[in-house]
PDB file of N, CA and C in Angstrom:
ATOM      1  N   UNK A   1      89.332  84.423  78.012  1.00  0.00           N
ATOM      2  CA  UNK A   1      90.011  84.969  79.165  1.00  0.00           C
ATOM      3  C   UNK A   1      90.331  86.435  78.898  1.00  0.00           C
ATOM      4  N   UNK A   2      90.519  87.383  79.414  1.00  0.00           N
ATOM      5  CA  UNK A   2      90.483  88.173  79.693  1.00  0.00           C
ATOM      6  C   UNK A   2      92.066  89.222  79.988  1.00  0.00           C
ATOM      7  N   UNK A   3      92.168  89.897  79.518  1.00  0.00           N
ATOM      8  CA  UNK A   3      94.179  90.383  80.419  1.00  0.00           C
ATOM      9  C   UNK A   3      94.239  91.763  79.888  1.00  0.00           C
ATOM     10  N   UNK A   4      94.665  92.411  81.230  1.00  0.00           N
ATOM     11  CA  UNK A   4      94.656  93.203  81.386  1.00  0.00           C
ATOM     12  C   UNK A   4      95.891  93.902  81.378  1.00  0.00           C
ATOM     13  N   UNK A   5      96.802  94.979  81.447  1.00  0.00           N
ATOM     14  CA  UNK A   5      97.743  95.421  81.614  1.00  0.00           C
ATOM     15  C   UNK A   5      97.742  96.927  81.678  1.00  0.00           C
ATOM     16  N   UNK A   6      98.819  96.618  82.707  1.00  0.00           N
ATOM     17  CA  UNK A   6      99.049  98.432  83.169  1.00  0.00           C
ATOM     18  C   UNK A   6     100.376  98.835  82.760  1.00  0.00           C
ATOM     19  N   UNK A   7     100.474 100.016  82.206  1.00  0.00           N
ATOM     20  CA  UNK A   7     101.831 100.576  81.666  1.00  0.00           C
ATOM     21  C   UNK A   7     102.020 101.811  81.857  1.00  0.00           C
ATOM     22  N   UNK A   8     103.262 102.921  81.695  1.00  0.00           N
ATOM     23  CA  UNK A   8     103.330 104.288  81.594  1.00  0.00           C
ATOM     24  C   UNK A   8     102.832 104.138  80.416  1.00  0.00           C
ATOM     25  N   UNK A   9     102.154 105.817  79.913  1.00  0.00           N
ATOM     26  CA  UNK A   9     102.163 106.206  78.372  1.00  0.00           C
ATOM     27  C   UNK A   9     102.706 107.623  78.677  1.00  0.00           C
ATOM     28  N   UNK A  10     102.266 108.514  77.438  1.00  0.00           N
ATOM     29  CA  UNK A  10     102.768 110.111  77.101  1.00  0.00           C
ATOM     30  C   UNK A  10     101.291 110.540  77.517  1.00  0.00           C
ATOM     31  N   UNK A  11     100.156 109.675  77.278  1.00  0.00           N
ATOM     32  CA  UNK A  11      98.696 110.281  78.127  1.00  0.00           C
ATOM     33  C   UNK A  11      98.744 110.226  79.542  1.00  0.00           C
ATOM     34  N   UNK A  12      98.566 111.593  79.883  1.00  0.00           N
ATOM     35  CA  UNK A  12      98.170 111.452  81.608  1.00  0.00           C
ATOM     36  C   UNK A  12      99.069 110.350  82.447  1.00  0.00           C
ATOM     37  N   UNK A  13      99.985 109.818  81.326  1.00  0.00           N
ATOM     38  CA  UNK A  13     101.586 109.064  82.429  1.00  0.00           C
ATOM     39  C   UNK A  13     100.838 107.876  82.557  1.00  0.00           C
ATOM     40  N   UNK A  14      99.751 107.087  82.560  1.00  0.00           N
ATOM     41  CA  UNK A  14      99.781 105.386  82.447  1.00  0.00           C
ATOM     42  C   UNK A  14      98.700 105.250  81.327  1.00  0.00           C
ATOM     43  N   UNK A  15      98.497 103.909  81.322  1.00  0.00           N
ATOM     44  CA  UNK A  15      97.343 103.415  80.312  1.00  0.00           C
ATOM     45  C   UNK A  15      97.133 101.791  80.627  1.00  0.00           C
ATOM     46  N   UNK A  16      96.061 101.854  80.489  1.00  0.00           N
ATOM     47  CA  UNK A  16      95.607 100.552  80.652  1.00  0.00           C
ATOM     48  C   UNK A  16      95.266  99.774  79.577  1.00  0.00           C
ATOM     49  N   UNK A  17      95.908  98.550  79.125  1.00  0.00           N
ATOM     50  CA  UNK A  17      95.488  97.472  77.715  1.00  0.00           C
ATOM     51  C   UNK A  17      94.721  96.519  78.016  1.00  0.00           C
ATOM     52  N   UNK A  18      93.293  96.586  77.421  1.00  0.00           N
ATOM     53  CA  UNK A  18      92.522  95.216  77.860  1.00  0.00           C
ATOM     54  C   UNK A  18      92.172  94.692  76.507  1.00  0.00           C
ATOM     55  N   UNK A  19      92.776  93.347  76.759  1.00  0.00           N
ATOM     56  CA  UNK A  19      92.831  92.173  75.727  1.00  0.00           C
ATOM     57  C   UNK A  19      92.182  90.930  75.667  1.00  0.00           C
ATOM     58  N   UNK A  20      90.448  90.870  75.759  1.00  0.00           N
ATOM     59  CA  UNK A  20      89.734  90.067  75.412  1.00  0.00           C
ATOM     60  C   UNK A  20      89.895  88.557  74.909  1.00  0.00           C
ATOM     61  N   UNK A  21      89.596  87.894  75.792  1.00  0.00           N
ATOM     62  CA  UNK A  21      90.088  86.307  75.088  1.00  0.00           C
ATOM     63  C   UNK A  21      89.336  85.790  73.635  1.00  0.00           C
ATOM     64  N   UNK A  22      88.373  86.991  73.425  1.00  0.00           N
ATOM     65  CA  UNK A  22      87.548  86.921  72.071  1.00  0.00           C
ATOM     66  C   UNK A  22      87.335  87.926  71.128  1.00  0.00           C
ATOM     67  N   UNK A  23      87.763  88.030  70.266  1.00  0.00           N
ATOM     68  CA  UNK A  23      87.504  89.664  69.646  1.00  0.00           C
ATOM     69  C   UNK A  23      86.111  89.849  69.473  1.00  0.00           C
ATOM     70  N   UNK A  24      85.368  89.283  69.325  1.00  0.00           N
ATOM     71  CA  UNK A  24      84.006  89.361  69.173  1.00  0.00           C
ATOM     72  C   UNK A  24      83.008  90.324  70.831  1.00  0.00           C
ATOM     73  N   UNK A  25      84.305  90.209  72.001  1.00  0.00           N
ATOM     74  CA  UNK A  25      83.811  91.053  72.962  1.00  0.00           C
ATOM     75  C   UNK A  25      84.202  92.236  73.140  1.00  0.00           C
ATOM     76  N   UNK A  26      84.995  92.935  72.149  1.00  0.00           N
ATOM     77  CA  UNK A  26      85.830  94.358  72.158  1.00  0.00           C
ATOM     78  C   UNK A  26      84.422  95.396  71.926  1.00  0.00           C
ATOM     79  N   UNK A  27      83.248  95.145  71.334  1.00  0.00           N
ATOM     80  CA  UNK A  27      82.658  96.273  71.190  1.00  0.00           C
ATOM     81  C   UNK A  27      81.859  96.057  72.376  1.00  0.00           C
ATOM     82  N   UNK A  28      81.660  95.138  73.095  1.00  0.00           N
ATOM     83  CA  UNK A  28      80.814  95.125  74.063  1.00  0.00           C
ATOM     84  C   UNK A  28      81.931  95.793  75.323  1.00  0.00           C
ATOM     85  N   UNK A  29      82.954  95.426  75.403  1.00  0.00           N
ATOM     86  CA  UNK A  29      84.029  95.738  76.865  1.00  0.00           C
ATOM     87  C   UNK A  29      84.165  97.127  76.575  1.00  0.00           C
ATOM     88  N   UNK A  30      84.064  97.596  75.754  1.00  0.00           N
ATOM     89  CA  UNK A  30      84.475  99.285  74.787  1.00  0.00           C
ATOM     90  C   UNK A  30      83.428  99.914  75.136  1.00  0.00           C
ATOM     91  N   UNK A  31      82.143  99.627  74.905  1.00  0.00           N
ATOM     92  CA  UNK A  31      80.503 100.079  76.013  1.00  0.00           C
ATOM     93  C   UNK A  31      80.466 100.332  77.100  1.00  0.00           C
ATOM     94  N   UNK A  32      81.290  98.935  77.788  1.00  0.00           N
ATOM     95  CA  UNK A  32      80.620  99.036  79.025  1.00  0.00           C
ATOM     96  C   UNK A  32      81.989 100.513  80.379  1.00  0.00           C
ATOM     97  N   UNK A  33      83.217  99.944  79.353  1.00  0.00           N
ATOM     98  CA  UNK A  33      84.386 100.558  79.773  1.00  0.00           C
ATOM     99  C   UNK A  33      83.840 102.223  79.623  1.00  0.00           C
ATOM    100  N   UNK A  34      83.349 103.307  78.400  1.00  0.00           N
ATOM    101  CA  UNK A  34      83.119 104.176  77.821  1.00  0.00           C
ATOM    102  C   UNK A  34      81.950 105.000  78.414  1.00  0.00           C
ATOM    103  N   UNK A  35      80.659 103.883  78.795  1.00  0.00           N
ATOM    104  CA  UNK A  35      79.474 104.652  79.491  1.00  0.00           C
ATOM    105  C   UNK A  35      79.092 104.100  80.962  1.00  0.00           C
ATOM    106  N   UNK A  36      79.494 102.772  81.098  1.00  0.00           N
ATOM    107  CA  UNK A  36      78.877 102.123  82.021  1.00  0.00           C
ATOM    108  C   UNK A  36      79.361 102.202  83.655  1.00  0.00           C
ATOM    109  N   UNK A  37      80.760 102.635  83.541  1.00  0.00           N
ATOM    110  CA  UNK A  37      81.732 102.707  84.229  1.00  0.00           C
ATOM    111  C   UNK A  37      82.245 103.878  85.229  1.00  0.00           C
ATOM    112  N   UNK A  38      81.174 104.900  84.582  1.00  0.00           N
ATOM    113  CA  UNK A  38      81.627 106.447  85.094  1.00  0.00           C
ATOM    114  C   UNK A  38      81.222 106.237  86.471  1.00  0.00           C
ATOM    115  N   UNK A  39      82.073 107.275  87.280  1.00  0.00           N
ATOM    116  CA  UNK A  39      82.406 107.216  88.549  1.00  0.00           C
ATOM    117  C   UNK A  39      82.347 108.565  89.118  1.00  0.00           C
ATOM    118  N   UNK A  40      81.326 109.312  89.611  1.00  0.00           N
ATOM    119  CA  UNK A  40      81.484 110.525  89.854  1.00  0.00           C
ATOM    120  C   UNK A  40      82.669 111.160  90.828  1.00  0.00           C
ATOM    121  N   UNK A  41      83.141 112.244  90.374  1.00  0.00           N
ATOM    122  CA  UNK A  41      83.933 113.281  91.615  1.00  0.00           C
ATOM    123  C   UNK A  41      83.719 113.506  92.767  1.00  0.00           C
ATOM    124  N   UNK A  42      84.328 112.608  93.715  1.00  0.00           N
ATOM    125  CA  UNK A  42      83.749 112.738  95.308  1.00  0.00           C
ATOM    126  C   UNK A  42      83.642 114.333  95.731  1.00  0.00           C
ATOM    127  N   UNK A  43      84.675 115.363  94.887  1.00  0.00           N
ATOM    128  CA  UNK A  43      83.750 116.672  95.451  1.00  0.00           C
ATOM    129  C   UNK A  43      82.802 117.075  94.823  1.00  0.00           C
ATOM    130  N   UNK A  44      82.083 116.363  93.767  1.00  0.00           N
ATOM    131  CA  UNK A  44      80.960 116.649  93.689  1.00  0.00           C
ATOM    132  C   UNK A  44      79.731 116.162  94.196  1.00  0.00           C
ATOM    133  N   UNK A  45      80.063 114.949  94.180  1.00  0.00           N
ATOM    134  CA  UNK A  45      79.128 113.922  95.846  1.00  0.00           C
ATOM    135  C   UNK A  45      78.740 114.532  97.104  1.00  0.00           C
ATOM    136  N   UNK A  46      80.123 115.187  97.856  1.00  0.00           N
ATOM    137  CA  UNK A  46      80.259 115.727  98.920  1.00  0.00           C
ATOM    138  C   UNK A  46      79.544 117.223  98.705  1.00  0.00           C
ATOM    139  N   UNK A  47      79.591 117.906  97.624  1.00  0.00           N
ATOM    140  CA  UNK A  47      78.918 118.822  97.301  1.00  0.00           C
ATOM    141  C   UNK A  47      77.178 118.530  97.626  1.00  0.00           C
ATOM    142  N   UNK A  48      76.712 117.989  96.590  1.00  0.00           N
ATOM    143  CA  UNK A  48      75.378 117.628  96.452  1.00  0.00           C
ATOM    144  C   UNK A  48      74.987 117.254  97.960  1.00  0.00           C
ATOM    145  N   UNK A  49      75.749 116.289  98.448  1.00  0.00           N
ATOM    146  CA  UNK A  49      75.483 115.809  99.908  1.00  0.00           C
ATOM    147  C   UNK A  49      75.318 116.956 101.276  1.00  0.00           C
ATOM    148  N   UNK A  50      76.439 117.627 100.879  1.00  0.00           N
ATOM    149  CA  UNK A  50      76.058 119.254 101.778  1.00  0.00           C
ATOM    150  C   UNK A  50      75.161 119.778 101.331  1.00  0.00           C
ATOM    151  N   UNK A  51      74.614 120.164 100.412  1.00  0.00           N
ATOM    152  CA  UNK A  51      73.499 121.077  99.784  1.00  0.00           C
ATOM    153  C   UNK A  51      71.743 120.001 100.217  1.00  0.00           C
ATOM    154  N   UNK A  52      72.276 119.192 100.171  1.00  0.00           N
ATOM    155  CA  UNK A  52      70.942 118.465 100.487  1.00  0.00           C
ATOM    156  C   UNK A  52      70.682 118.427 101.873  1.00  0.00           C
ATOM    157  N   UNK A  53      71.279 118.646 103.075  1.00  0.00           N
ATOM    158  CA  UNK A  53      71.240 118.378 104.117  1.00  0.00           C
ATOM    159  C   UNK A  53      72.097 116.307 104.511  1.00  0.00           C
ATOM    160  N   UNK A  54      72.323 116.341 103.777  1.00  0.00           N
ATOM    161  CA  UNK A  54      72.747 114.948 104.256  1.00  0.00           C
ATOM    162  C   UNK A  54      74.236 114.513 105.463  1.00  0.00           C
ATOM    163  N   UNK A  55      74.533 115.997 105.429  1.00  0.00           N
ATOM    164  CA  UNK A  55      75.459 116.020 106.829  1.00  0.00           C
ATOM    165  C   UNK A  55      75.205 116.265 108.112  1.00  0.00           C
ATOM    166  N   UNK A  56      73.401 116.789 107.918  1.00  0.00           N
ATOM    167  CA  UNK A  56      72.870 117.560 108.802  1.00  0.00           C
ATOM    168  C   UNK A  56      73.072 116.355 110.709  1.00  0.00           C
ATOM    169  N   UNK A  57      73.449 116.943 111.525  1.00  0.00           N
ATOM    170  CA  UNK A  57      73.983 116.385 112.600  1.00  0.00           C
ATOM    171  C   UNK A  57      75.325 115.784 113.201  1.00  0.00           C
ATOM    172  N   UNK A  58      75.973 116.067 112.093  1.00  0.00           N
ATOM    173  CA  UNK A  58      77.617 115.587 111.567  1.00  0.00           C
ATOM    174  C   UNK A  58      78.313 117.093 112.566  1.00  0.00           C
ATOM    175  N   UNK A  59      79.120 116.391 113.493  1.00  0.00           N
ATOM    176  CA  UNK A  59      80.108 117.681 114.344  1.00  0.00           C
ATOM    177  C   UNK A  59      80.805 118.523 113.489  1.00  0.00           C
ATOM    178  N   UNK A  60      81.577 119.261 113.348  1.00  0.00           N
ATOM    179  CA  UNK A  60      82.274 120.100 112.354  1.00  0.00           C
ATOM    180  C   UNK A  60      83.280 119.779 112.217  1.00  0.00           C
ATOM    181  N   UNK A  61      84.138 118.692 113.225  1.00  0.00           N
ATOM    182  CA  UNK A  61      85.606 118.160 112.811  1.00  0.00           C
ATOM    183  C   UNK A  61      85.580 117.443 112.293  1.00  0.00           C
ATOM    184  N   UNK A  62      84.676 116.198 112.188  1.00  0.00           N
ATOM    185  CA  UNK A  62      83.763 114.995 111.660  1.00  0.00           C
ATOM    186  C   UNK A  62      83.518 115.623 109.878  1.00  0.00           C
ATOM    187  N   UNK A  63      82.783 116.909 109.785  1.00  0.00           N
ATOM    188  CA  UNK A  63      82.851 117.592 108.431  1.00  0.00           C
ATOM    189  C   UNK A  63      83.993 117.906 107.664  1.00  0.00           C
ATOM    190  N   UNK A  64      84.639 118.475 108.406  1.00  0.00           N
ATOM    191  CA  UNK A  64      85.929 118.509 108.070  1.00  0.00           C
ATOM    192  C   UNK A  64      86.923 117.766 107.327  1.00  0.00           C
ATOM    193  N   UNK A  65      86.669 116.630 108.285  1.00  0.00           N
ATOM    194  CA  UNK A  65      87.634 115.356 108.020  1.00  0.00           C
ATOM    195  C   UNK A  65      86.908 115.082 106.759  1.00  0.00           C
ATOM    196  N   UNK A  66      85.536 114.740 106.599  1.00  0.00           N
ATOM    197  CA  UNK A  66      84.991 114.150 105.210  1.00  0.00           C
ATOM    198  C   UNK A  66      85.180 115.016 103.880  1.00  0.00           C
ATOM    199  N   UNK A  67      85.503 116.389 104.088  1.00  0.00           N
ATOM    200  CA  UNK A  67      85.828 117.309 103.341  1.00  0.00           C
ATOM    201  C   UNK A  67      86.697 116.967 102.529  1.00  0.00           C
ATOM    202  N   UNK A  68      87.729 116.883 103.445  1.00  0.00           N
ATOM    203  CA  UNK A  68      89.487 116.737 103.261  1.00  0.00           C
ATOM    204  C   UNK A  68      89.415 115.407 102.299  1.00  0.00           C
ATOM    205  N   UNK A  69      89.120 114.312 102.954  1.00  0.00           N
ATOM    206  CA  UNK A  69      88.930 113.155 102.009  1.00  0.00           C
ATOM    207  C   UNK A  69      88.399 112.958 100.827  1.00  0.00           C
ATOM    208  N   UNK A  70      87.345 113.918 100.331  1.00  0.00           N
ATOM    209  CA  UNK A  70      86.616 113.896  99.373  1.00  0.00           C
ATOM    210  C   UNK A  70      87.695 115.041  98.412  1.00  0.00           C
ATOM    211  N   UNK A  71      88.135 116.205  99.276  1.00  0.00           N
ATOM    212  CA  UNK A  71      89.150 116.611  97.966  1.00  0.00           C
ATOM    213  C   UNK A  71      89.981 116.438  97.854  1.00  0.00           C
ATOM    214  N   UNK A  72      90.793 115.175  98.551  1.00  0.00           N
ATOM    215  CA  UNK A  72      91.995 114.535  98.615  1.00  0.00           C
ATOM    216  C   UNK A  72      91.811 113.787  97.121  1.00  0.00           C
ATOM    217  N   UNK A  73      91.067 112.720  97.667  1.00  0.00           N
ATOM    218  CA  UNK A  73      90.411 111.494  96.614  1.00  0.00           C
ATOM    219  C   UNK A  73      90.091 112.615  94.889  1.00  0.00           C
ATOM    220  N   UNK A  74      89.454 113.590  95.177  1.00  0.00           N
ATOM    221  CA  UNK A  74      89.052 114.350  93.790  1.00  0.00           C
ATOM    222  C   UNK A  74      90.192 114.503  93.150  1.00  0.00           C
ATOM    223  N   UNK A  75      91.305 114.522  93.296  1.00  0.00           N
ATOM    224  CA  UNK A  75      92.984 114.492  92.501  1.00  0.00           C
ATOM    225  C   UNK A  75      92.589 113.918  91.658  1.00  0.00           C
ATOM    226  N   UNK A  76      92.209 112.682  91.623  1.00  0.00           N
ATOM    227  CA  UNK A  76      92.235 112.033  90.653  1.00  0.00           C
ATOM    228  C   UNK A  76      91.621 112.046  89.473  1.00  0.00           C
ATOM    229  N   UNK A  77      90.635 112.653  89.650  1.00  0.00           N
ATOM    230  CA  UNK A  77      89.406 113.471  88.716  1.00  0.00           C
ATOM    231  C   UNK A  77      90.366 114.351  87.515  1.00  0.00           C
ATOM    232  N   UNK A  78      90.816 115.340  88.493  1.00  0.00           N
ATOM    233  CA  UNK A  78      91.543 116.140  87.636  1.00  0.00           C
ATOM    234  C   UNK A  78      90.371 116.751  86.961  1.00  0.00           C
ATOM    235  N   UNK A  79      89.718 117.753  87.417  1.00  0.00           N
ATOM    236  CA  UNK A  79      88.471 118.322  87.316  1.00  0.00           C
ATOM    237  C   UNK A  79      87.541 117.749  86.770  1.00  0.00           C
ATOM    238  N   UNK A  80      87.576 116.680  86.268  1.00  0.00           N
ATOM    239  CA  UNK A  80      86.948 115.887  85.808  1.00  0.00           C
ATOM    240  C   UNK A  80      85.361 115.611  86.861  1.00  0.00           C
ATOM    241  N   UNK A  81      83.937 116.054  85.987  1.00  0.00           N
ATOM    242  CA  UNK A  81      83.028 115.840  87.068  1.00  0.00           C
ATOM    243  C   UNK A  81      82.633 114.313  86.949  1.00  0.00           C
ATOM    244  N   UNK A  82      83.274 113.374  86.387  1.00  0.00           N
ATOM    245  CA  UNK A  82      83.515 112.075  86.057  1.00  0.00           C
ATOM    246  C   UNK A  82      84.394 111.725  85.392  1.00  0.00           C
ATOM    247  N   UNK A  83      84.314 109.660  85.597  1.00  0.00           N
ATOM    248  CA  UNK A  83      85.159 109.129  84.763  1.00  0.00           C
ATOM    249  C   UNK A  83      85.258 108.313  85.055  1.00  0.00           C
ATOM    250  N   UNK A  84      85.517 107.234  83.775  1.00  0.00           N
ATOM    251  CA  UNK A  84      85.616 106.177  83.872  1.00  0.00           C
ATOM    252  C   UNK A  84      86.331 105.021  84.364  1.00  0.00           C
ATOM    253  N   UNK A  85      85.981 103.786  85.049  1.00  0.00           N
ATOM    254  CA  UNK A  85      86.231 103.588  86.134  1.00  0.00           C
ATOM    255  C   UNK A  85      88.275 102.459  85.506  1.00  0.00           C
ATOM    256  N   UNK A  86      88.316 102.308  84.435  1.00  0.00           N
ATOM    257  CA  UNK A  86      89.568 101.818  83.912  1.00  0.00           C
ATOM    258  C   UNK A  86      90.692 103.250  84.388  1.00  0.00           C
ATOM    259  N   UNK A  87      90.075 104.301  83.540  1.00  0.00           N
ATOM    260  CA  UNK A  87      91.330 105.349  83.738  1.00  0.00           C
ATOM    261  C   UNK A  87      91.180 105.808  85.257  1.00  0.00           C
ATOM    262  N   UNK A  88      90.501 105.912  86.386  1.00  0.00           N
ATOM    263  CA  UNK A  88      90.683 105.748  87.151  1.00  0.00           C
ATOM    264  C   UNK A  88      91.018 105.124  88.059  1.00  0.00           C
ATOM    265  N   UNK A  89      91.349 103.750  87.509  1.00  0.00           N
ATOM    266  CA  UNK A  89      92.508 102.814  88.302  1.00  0.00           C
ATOM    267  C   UNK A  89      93.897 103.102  87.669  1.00  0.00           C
ATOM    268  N   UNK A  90      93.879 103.824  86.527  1.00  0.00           N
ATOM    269  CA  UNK A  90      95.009 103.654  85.875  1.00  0.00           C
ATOM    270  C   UNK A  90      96.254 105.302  86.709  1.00  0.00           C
ATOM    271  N   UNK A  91      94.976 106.204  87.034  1.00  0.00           N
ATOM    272  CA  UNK A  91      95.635 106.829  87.763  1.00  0.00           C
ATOM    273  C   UNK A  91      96.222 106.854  89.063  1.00  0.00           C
ATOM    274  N   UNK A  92      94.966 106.045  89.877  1.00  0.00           N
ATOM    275  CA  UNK A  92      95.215 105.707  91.309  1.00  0.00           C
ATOM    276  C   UNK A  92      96.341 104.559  91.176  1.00  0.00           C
ATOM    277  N   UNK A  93      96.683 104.341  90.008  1.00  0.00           N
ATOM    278  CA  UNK A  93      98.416 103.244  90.236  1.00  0.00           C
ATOM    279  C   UNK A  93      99.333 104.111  90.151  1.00  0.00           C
ATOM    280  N   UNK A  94      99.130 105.463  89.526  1.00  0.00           N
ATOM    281  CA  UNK A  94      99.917 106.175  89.007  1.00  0.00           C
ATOM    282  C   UNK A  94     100.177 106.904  90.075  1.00  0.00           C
ATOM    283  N   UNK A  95      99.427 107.420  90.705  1.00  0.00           N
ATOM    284  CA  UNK A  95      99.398 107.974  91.805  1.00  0.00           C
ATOM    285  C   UNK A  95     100.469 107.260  93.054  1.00  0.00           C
ATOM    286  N   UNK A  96     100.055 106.297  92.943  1.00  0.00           N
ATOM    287  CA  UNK A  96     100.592 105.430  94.438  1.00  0.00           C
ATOM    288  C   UNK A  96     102.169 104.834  93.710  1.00  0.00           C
ATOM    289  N   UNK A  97     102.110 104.608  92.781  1.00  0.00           N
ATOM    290  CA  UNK A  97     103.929 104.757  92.063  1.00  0.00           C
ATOM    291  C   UNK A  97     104.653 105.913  92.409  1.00  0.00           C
ATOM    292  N   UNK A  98     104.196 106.851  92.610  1.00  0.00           N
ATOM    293  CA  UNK A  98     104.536 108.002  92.503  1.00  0.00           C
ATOM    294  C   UNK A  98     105.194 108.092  93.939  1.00  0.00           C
ATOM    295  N   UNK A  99     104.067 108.386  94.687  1.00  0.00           N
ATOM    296  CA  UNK A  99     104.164 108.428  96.351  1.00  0.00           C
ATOM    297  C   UNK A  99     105.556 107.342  96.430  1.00  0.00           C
ATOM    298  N   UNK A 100     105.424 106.502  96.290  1.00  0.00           N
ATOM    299  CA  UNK A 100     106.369 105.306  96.160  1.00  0.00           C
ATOM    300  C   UNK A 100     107.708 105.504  96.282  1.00  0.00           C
ATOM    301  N   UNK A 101     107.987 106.209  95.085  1.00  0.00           N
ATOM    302  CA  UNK A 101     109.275 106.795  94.439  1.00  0.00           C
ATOM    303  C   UNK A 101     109.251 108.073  95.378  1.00  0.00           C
ATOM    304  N   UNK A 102     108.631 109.077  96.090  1.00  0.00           N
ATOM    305  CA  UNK A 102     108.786 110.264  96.710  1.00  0.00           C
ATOM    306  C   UNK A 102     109.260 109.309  97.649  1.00  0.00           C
ATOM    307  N   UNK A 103     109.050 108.317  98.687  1.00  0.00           N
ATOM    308  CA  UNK A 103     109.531 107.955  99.709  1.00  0.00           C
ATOM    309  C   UNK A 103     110.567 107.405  99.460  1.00  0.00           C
ATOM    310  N   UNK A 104     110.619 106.916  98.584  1.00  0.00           N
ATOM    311  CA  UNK A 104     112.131 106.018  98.383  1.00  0.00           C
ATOM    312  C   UNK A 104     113.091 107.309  98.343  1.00  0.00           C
ATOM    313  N   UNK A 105     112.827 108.550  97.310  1.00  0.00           N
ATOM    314  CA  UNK A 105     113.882 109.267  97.531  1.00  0.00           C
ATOM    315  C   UNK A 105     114.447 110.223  98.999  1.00  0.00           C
ATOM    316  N   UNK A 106     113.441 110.366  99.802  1.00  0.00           N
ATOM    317  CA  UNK A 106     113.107 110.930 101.035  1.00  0.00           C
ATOM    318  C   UNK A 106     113.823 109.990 102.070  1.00  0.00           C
ATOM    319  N   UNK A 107     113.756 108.902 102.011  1.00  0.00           N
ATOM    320  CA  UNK A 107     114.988 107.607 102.761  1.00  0.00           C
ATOM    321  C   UNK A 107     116.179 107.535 102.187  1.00  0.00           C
ATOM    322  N   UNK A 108     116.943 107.661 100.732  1.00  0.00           N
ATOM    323  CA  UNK A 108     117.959 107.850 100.357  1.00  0.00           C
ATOM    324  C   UNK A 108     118.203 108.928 100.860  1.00  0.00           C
ATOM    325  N   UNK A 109     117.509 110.290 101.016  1.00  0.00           N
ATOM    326  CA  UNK A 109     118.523 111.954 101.659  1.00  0.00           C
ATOM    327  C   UNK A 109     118.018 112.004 102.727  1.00  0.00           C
ATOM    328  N   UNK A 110     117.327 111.239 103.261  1.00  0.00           N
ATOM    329  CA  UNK A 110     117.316 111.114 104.908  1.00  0.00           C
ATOM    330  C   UNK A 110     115.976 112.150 105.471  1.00  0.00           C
ATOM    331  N   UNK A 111     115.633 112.495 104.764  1.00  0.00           N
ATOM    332  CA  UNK A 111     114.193 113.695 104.761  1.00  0.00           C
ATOM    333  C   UNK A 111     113.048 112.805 106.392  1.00  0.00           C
TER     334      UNK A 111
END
């Protein structure tokens, strides 16, 4: 079995512990986690995708909007022109904790 866990650390503020129901699968989950997993930078997607023509017929508010989303979502990168797809859940929790706690304090002072 398999278990997973999410925590703060002093790296980049979370970390993720994955704990194999077999030790004999740590060098294989350590592979697949390390190379297999990378996840490119949606502004670099959205890049390549403009340069190729692949927006070609797309309105300009329609562009826009996909813009915005793609360098919204790239936060998480953190210039990163990849990455792997564990620390990128580990941020997108981190992320949405965050937001979390901004609203909670924004309803306590009435914002």
């Amino acid at each position: 079995m398999l278990h997973i866990e999410y925590a703060e650390s002093d790296y980049k503020g979370t970390r993720i512990d994955i704990q194999p129901g077999n030790v004999s699968e740590i060098p294989g989950l350590k592979d697949i986690v390390n190379h297999n997993l990378i996840i490119e930078n949606p502004a670099r997607t959205f890049a390549r995708k403009m340069k190729n023509g692949g927006y070609e017929g797309w309105g300009e508010e329609d562009l826009a909007t996909e813009a915005e989303v793609a360098n919204v979502i790239s936060d998480l990168w953190d210039s990163e022109p990849g990455m792997n797809a564990i620390m990128l859940l580990s941020r997108a929790l981190q992320t949405v904790v965050n937001l979390t706690q901004t609203n909670d304090i924004k309803k306590r002072i009435r914002i």
